[in-house]
Protein backbone atom coordinates (compact mmCIF):
# COMPACT_ATOMS: atom_id res chain seq x y z
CA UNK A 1 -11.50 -1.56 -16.52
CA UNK A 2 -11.33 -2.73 -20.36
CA UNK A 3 -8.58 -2.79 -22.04
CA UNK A 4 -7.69 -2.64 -26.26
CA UNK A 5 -4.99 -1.81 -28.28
CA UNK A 6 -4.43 1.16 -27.93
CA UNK A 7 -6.47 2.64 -25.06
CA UNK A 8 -7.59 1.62 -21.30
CA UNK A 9 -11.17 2.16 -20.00
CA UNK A 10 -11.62 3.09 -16.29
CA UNK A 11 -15.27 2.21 -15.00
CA UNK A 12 -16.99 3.18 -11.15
CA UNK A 13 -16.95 -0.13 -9.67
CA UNK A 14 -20.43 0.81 -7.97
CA UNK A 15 -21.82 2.20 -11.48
CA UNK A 16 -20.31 -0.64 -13.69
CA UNK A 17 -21.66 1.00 -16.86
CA UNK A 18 -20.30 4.48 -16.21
CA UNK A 19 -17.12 5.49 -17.86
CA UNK A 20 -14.74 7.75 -15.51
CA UNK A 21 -12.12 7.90 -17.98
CA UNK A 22 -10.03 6.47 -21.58
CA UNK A 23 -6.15 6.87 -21.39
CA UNK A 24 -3.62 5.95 -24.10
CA UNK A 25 -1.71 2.65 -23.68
CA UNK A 26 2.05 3.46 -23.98
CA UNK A 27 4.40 1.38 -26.29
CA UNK A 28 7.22 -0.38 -25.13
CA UNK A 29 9.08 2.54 -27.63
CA UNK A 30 7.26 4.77 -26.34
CA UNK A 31 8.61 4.25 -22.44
CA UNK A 32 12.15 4.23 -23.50
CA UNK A 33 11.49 7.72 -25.24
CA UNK A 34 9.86 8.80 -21.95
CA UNK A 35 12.59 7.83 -19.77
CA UNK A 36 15.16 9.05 -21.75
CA UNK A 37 13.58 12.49 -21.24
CA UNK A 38 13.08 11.58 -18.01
CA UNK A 39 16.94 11.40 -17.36
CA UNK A 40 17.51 15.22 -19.04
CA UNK A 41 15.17 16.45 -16.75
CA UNK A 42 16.29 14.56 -13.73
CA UNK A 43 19.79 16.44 -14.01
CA UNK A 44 18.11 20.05 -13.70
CA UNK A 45 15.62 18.79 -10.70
CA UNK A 46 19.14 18.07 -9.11
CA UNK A 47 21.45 21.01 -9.50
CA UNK A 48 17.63 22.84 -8.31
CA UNK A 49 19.33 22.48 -4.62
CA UNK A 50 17.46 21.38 -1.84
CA UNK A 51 15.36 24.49 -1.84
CA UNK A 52 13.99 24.51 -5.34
CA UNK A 53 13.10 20.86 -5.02
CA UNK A 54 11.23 21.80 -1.27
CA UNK A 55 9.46 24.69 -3.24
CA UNK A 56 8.18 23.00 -5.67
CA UNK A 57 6.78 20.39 -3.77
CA UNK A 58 5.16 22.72 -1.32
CA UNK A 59 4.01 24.30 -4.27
CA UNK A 60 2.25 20.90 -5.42
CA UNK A 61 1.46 20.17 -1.53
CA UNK A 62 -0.88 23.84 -1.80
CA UNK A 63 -2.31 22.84 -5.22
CA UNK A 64 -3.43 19.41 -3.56
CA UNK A 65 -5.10 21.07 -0.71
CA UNK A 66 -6.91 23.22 -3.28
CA UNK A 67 -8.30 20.50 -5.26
CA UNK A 68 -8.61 18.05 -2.51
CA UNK A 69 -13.03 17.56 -2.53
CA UNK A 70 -12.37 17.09 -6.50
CA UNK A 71 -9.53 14.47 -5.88
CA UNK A 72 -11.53 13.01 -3.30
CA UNK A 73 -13.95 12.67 -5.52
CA UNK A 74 -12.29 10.96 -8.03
CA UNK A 75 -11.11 8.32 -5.71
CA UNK A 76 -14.84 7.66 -4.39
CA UNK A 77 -15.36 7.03 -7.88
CA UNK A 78 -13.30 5.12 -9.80
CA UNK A 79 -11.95 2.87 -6.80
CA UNK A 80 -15.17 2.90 -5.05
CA UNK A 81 -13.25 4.15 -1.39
CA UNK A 82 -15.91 5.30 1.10
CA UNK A 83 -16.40 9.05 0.79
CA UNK A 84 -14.97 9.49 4.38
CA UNK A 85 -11.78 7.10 3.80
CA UNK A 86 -11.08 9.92 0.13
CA UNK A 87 -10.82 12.76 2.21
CA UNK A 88 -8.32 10.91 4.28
CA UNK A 89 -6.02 10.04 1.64
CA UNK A 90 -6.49 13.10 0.29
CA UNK A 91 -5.08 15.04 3.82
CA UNK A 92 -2.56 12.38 3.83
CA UNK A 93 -1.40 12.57 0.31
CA UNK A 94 -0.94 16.32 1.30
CA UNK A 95 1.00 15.81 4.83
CA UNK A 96 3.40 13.15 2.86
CA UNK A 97 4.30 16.21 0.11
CA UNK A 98 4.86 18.38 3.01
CA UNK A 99 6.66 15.82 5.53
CA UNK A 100 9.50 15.22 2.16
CA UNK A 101 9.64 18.68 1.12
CA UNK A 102 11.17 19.51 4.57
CA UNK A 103 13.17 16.37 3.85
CA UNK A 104 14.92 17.85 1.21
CA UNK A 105 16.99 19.68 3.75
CA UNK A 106 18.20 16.47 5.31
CA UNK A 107 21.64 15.81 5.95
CA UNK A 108 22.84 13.61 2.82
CA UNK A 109 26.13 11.81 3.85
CA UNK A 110 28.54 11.75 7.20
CA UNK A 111 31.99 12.43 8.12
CA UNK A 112 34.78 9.87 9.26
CA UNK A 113 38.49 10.09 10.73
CA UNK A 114 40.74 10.20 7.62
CA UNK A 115 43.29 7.79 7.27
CA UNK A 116 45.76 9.81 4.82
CA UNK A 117 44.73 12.83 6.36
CA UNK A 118 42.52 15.91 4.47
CA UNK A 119 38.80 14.59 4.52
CA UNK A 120 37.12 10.79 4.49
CA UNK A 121 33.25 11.75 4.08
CA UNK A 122 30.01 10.60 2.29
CA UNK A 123 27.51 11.32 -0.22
CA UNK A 124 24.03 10.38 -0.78
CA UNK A 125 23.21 11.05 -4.49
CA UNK A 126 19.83 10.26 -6.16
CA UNK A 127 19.76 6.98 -8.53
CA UNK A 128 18.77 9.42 -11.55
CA UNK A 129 15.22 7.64 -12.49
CA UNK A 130 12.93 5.62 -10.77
CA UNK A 131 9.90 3.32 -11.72
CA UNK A 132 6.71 3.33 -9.50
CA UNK A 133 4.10 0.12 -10.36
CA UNK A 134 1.59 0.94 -8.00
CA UNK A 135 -1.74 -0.55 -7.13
CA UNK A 136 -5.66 1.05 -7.31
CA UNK A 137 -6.95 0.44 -3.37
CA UNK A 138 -4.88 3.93 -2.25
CA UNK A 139 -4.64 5.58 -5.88
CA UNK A 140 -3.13 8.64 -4.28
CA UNK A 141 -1.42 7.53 -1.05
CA UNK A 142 0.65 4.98 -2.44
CA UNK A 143 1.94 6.20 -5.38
CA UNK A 144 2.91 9.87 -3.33
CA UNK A 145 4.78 7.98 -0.33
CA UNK A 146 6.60 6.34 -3.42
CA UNK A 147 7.30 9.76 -5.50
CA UNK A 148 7.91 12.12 -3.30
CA UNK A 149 10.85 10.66 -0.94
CA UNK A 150 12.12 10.05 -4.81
CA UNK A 151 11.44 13.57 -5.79
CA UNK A 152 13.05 14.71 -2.66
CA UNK A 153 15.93 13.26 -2.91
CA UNK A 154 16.47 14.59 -6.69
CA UNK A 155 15.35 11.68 -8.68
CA UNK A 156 12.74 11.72 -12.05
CA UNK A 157 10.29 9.24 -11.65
CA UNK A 158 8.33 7.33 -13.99
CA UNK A 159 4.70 6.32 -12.59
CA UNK A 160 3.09 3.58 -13.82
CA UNK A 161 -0.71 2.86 -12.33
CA UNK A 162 -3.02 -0.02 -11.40
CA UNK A 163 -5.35 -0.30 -15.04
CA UNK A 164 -7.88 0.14 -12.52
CA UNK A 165 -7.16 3.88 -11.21
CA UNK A 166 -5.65 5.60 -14.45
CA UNK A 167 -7.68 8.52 -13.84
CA UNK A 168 -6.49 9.26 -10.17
CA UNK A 169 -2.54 9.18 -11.64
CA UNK A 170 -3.84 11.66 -14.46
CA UNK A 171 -5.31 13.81 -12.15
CA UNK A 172 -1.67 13.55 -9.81
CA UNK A 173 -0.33 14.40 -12.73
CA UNK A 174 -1.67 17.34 -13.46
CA UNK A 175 -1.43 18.83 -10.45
CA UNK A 176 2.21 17.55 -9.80
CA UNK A 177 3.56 18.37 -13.26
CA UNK A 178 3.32 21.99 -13.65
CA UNK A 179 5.09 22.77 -10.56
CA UNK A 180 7.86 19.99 -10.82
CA UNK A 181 8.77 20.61 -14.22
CA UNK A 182 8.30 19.30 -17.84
CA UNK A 183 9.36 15.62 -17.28
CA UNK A 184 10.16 15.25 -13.85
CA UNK A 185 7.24 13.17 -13.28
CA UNK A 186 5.39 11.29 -15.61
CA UNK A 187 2.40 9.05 -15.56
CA UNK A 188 2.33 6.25 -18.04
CA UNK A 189 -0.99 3.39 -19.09
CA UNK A 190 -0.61 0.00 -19.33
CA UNK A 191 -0.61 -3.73 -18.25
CA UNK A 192 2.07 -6.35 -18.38
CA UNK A 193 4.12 -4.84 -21.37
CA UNK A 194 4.11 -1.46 -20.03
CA UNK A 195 5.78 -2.43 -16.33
CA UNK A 196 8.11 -4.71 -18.45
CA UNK A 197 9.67 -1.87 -20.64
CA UNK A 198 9.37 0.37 -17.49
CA UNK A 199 11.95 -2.00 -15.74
CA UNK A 200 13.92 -2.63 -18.63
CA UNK A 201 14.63 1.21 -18.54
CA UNK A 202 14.55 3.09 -15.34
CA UNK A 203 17.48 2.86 -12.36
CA UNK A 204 15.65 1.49 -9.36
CA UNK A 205 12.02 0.34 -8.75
CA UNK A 206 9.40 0.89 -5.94
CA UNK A 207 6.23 -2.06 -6.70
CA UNK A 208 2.63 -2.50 -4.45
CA UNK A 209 0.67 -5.52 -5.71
CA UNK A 210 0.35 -9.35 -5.57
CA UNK A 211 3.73 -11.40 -4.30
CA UNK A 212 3.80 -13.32 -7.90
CA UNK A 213 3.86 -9.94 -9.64
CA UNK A 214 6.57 -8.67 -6.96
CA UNK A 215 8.30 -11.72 -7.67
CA UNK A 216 8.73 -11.66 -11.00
CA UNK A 217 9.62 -7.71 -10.63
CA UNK A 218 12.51 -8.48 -8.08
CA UNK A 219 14.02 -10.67 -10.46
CA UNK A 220 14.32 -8.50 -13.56
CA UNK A 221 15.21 -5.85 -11.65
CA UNK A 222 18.07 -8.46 -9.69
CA UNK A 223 19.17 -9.51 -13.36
CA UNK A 224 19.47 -5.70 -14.47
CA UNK A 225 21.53 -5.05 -11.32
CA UNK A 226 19.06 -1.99 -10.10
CA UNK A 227 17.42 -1.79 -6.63
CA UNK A 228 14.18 -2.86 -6.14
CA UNK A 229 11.37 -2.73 -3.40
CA UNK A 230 8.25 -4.70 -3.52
CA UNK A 231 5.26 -4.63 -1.08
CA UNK A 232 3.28 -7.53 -1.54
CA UNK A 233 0.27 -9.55 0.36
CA UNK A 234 -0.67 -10.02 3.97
CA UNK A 235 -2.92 -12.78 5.91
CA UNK A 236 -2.88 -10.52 8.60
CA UNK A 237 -4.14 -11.83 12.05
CA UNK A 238 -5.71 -10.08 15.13
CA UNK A 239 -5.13 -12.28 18.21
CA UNK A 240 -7.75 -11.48 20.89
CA UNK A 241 -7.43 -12.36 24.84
CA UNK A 242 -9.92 -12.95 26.95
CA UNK A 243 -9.45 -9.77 28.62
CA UNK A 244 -10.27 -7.55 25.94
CA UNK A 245 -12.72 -5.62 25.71
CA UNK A 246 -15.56 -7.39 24.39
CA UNK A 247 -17.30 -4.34 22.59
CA UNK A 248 -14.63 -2.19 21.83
CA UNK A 249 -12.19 -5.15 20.23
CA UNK A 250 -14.44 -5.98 18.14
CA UNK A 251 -15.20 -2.88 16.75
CA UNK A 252 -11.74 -1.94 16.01
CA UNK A 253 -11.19 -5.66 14.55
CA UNK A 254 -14.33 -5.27 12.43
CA UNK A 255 -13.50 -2.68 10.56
CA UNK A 256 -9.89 -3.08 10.18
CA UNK A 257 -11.32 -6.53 8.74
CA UNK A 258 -14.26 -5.00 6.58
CA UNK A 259 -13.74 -1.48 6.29
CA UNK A 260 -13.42 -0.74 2.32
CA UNK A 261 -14.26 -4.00 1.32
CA UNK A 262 -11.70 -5.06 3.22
CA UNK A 263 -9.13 -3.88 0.13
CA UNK A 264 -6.19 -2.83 2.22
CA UNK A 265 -3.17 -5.14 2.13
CA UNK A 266 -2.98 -4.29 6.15
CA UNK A 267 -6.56 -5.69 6.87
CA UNK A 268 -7.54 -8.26 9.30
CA UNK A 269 -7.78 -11.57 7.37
CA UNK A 270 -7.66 -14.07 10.53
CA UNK A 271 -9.54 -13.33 14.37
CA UNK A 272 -7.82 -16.21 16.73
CA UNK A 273 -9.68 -16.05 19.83
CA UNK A 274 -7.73 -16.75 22.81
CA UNK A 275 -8.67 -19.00 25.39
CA UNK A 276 -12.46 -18.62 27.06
CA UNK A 277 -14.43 -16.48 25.06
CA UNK A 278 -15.61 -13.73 27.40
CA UNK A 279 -18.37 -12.34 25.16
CA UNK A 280 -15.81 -10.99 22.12
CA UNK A 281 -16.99 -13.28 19.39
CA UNK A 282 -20.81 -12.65 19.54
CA UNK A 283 -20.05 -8.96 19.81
CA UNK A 284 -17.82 -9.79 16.49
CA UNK A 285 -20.62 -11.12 14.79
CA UNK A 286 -22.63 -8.49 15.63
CA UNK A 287 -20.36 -5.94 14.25
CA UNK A 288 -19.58 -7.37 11.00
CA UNK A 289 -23.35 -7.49 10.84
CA UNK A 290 -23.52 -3.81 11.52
CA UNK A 291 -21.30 -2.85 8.36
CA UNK A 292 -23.39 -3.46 5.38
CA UNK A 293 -22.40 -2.35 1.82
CA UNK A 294 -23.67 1.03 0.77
CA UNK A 295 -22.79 3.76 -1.95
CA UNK A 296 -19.43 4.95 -1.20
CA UNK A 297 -20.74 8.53 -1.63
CA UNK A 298 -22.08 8.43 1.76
CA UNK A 299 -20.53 9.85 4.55
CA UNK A 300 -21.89 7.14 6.60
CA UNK A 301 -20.25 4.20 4.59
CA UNK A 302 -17.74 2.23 5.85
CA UNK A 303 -17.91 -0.81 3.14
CA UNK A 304 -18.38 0.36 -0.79
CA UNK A 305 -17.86 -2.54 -3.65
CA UNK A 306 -15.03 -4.59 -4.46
CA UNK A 307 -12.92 -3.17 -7.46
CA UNK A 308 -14.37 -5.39 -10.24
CA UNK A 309 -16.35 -8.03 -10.99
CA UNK A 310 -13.79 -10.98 -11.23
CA UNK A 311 -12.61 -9.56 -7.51
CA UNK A 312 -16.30 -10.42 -6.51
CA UNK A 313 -16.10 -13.51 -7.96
CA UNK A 314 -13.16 -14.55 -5.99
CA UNK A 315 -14.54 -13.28 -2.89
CA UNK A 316 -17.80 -16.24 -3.37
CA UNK A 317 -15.12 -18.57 -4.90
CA UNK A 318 -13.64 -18.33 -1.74
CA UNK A 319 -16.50 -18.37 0.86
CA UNK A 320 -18.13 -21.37 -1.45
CA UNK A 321 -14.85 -23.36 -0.98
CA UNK A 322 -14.79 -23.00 2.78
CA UNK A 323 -19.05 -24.14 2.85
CA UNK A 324 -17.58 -26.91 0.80
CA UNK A 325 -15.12 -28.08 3.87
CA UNK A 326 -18.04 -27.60 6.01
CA UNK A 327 -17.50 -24.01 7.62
CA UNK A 328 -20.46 -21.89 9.36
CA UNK A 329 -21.30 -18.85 7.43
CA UNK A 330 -21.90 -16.40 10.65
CA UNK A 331 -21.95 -13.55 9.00
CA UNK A 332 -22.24 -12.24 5.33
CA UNK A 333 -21.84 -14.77 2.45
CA UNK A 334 -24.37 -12.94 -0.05
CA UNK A 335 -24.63 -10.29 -2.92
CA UNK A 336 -26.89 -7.37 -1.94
CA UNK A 337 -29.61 -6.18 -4.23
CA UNK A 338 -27.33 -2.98 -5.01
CA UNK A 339 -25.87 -1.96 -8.34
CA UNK A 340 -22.45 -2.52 -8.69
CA UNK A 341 -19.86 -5.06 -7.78
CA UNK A 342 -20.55 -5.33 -3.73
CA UNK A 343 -20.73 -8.46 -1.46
CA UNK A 344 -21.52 -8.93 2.06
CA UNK A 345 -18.84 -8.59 4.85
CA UNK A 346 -18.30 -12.41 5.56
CA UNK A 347 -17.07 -14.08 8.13
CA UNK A 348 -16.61 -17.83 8.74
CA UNK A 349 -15.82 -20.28 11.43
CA UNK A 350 -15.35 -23.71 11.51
CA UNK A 351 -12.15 -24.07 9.54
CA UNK A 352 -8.43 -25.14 10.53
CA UNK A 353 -5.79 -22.19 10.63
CA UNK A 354 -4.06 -24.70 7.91
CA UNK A 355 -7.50 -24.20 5.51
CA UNK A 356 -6.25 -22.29 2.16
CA UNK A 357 -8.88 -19.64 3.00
CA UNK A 358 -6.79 -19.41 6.82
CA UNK A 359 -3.71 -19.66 4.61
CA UNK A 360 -3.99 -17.75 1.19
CA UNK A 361 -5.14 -13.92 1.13
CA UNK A 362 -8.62 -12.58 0.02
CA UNK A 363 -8.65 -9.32 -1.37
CA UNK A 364 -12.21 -8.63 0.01
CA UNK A 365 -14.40 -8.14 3.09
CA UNK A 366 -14.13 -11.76 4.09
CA UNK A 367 -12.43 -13.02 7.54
CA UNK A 368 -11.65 -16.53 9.44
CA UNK A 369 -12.58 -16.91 12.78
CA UNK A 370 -9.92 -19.08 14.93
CA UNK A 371 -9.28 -20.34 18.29
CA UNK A 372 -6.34 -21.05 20.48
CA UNK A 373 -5.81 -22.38 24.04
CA UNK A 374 -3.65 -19.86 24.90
CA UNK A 375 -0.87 -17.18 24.29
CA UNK A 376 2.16 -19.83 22.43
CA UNK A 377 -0.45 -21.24 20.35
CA UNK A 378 -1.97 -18.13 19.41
CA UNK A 379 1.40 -16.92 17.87
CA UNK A 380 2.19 -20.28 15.87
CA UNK A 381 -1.42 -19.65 14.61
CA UNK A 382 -0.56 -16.20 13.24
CA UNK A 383 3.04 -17.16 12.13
CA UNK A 384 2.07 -20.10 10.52
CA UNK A 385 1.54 -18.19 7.15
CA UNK A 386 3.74 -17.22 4.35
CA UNK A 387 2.94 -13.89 5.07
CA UNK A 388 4.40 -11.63 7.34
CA UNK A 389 3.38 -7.87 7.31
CA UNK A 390 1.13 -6.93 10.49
CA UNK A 391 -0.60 -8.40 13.42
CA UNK A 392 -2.66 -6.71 16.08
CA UNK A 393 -3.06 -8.05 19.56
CA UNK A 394 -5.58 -7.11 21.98
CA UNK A 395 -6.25 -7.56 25.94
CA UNK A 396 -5.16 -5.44 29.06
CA UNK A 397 -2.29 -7.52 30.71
CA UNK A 398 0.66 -5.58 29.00
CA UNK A 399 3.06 -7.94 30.24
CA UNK A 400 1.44 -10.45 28.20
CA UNK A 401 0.76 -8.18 25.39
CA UNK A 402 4.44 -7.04 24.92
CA UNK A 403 5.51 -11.15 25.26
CA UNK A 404 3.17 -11.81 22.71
CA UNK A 405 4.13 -8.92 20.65
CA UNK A 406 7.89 -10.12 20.60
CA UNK A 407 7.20 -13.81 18.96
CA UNK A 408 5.08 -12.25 16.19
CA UNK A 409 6.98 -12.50 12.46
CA UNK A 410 5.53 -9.41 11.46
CA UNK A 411 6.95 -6.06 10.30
CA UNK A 412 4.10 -4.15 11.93
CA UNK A 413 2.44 -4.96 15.07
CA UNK A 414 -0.37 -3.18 16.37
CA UNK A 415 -1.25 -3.41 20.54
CA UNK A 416 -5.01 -2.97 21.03
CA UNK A 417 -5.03 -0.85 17.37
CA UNK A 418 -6.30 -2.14 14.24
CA UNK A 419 -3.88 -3.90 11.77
CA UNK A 420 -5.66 -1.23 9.00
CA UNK A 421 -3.53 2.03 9.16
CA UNK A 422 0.12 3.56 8.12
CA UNK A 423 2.01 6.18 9.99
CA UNK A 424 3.26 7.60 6.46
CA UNK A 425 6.49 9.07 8.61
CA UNK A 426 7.45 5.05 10.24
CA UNK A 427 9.32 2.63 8.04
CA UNK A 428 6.63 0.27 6.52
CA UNK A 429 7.08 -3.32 5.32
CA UNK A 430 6.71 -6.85 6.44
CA UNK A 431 8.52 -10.04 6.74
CA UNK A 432 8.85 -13.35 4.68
CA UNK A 433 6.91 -13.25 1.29
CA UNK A 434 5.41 -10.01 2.63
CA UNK A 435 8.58 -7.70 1.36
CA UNK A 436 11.42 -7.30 -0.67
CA UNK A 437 14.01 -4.87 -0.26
CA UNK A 438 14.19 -1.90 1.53
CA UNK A 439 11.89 -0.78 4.04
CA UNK A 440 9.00 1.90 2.50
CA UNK A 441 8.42 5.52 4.26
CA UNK A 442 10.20 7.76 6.59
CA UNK A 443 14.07 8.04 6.47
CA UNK A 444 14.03 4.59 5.52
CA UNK A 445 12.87 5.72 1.96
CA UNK A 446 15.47 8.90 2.07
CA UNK A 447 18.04 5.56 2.07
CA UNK A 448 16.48 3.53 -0.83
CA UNK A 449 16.19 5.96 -3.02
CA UNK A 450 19.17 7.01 -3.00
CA UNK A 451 23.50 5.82 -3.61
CA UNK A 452 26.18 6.27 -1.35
CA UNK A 453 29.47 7.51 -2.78
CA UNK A 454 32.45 7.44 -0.22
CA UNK A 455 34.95 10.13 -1.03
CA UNK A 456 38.54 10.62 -0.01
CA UNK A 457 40.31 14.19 -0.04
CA UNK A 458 44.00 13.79 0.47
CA UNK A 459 46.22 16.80 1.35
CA UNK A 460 47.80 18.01 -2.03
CA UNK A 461 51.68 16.27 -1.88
CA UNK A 462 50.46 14.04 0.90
């Protein structure tokens, strides 16, 4: 990504010198001008009914499907996803289009006993223009489980993209557009200024990024008295008892820890072994091992690069700081001799759960290896974070996998599953500095992205 004046560059993180795309910066002006179409448009996307907005998103749902090896494409890329993980967004992108455009026909308020008599009910009406700041690690996911519960529910909505994946919302764009109508959803460039005058402007706001961008978006949106919902990190942990499955665990913890560079805000960050070690960590180590960086075109890659080169550079920054405090490198800590930003999958042991690599997220295919005596420890381990979005635990004794599962500060907990992974029909969303706001997904979304207006019918004379 380079940035000027006037225009944003968008490079392959595996090709470094190839250009995938040059989009216009928009003005703080400019934004306002946008939005204010936005809003004219967002009044005939309403009075479309339920059924014109359904059609039309079924209608972008087909156009998706038809264009999905190009999209997928796209995202291999310019965000560098593994070729197999594309064509998963891609079918998911599609199933979240189709799962709100059914939505549409959802019931939109409730009845209550009338005190004066005549009719006491509710309505659910749409906010009238909503902001999306989205990240680049799911270019297409993301910014669709944001839009289209929006869309659904009659709003306009205002996209603005990671500087990092401009060309996957240009590409949404186009295929969303046409079918929505002119200015019903719009994709806009920037950095810093452009999110600014995008909250300065639109009605409510959906963010996915870092917790001191979220921040700092909660509380302009909290001054301008609009709702606002921001995702932010995770320091996600996978507790593992010693009656796991030795092969299998570690497996599913590997690449929920490494897969994609270990880019997902849901992967494993922290492994706390519990109790004896019944064979699980050298099976670990030989996993991570396993899952060496390739070109993301492959079918058989699991770990592409990291987005950029200053993401690489905190990746080493990081595993350098924890040699420093005298941690054992077991797996990873190198650059490959490959073109383009990648780095080994690293993991390292040897360091407190109180360490700032334990402590403070990575955005990269690095992970901490941990112990604890047994089940209570285990859980202060994994709560003793800021963060709080998901934890996995892993063994066979349910009774002590459901106890566990119930101290956990986490929004999503996974039982013998990989902390990597989103139902895109469950609420999503964690705890503590995790979230804030409103749950993502599902009905949940149906709720944030909309107002409730309580109305009263009296009997005429009454």
């Amino acid at each position: 990504m380079a940035v000027s004046a006037q225009r944003l560059e968008s490079f392959s993180p595996q090709a470094p010198r190839e250009l995938v795309g040059e989009f216009s910066i928009a003005s703080p002006e400019e934004i306002g001008r946008i939005v204010a179409r936005a809003r004219e448009a967002q009044r005939q996307w309403w009075t479309a009914g339920a059924a014109g907005r359904a059609a039309a998103m079924m209608a972008s749902a087909a156009e998706l499907r038809a264009r999905r090896d190009e999209f997928a494409a796209l995202v291999v890329r310019e965000v560098g996803k593994p070729a197999v993980e594309a064509s998963g967004e891609v079918a998911r992108a599609i199933s979240i289009l189709e799962y709100y455009a059914q939505a549409c026909f959802a019931a939109v308020g409730e009845q209550y006993p009338p005190s004066l008599g005549g009719l006491l009910y509710t309505q659910r009406r749409p906010h009238g223009v909503v902001g999306l700041i989205t990240p680049w690690n799911f270019p297409l996911a993301i910014p669709l489980w944001k839009a289209a519960p929006a869309l659904c529910c009659g709003n306009a909505v205002l996209l603005k993209p990671s500087s990092e994946a401009p060309a996957c919302a240009a590409m949404l764009e186009e295929i969303l557009a046409p079918n929505l109508g002119e200015d019903v959803f719009t994709v806009v460039y920037g950095g810093g200024d452009a999110a600014q005058a995008l909250l300065d402007s639109v009605d409510a706001v959906s963010f996915t990024g870092s917790d001191a961008v979220g921040r700092s978006v909660a509380a302009r949106a909290g001054a301008r008295g609009i709702p606002a919902q921001c995702e932010m990190g995770g320091q996600n942990a996978a507790i593992v008892f010693d009656d796991a499955d030795p092969a299998r665990t570690a497996g599913i913890v590997a690449g929920a820890a490494m897969g994609y560079a270990g880019q997902k805000c849901t992967a494993t960050r922290r492994v706390i072994v519990v109790g004896s070690d019944s064979g699980f960590i050298e099976a670990f180590i030989d996993a991570v091992q396993g899952l060496q960086p390739a070109a993301p075109e492959a079918l058989d890659t699991t770990v592409g690069p990291v987005i950029s080169q200053g993401a690489r550079t905190d990746v080493l920054d990081a595993i350098e700081a924890g040699r420093s405090a005298g941690a054992r490198i077991l797996a990873g800590g190198q650059v490959p001799e490959l073109d383009g930003w990648f780095v080994q999958p690293t993991l390292v042991d040897g360091l407190g759960p109180g360490h700032r690599l334990s402590q403070e997220e990575t955005f990269g295919p690095l992970a901490t290896l941990l112990r604890a005596n047994d089940a209570d420890e285990a859980v202060q381990i994994a709560n003793s974070v800021r963060y709080g979005l998901v934890t996995s635990v892993h063994g066979r004794d349910l009774d002590r996998l459901l106890a566990t599962a119930a101290q956990l500060d986490t929004g999503l907990i996974k039982i013998n599953a990989p902390t990597s992974g989103v139902d895109f029909y469950t609420p999503f969303g964690g705890e503590k500095e995790s979230s804030f706001g409103p749950r993502e997904q599902g009905q949940d979304a149906l709720v944030f992205y909309t107002t409730v207006r309580t109305v009263t019918l009296a009997p005429h004379g009454a």
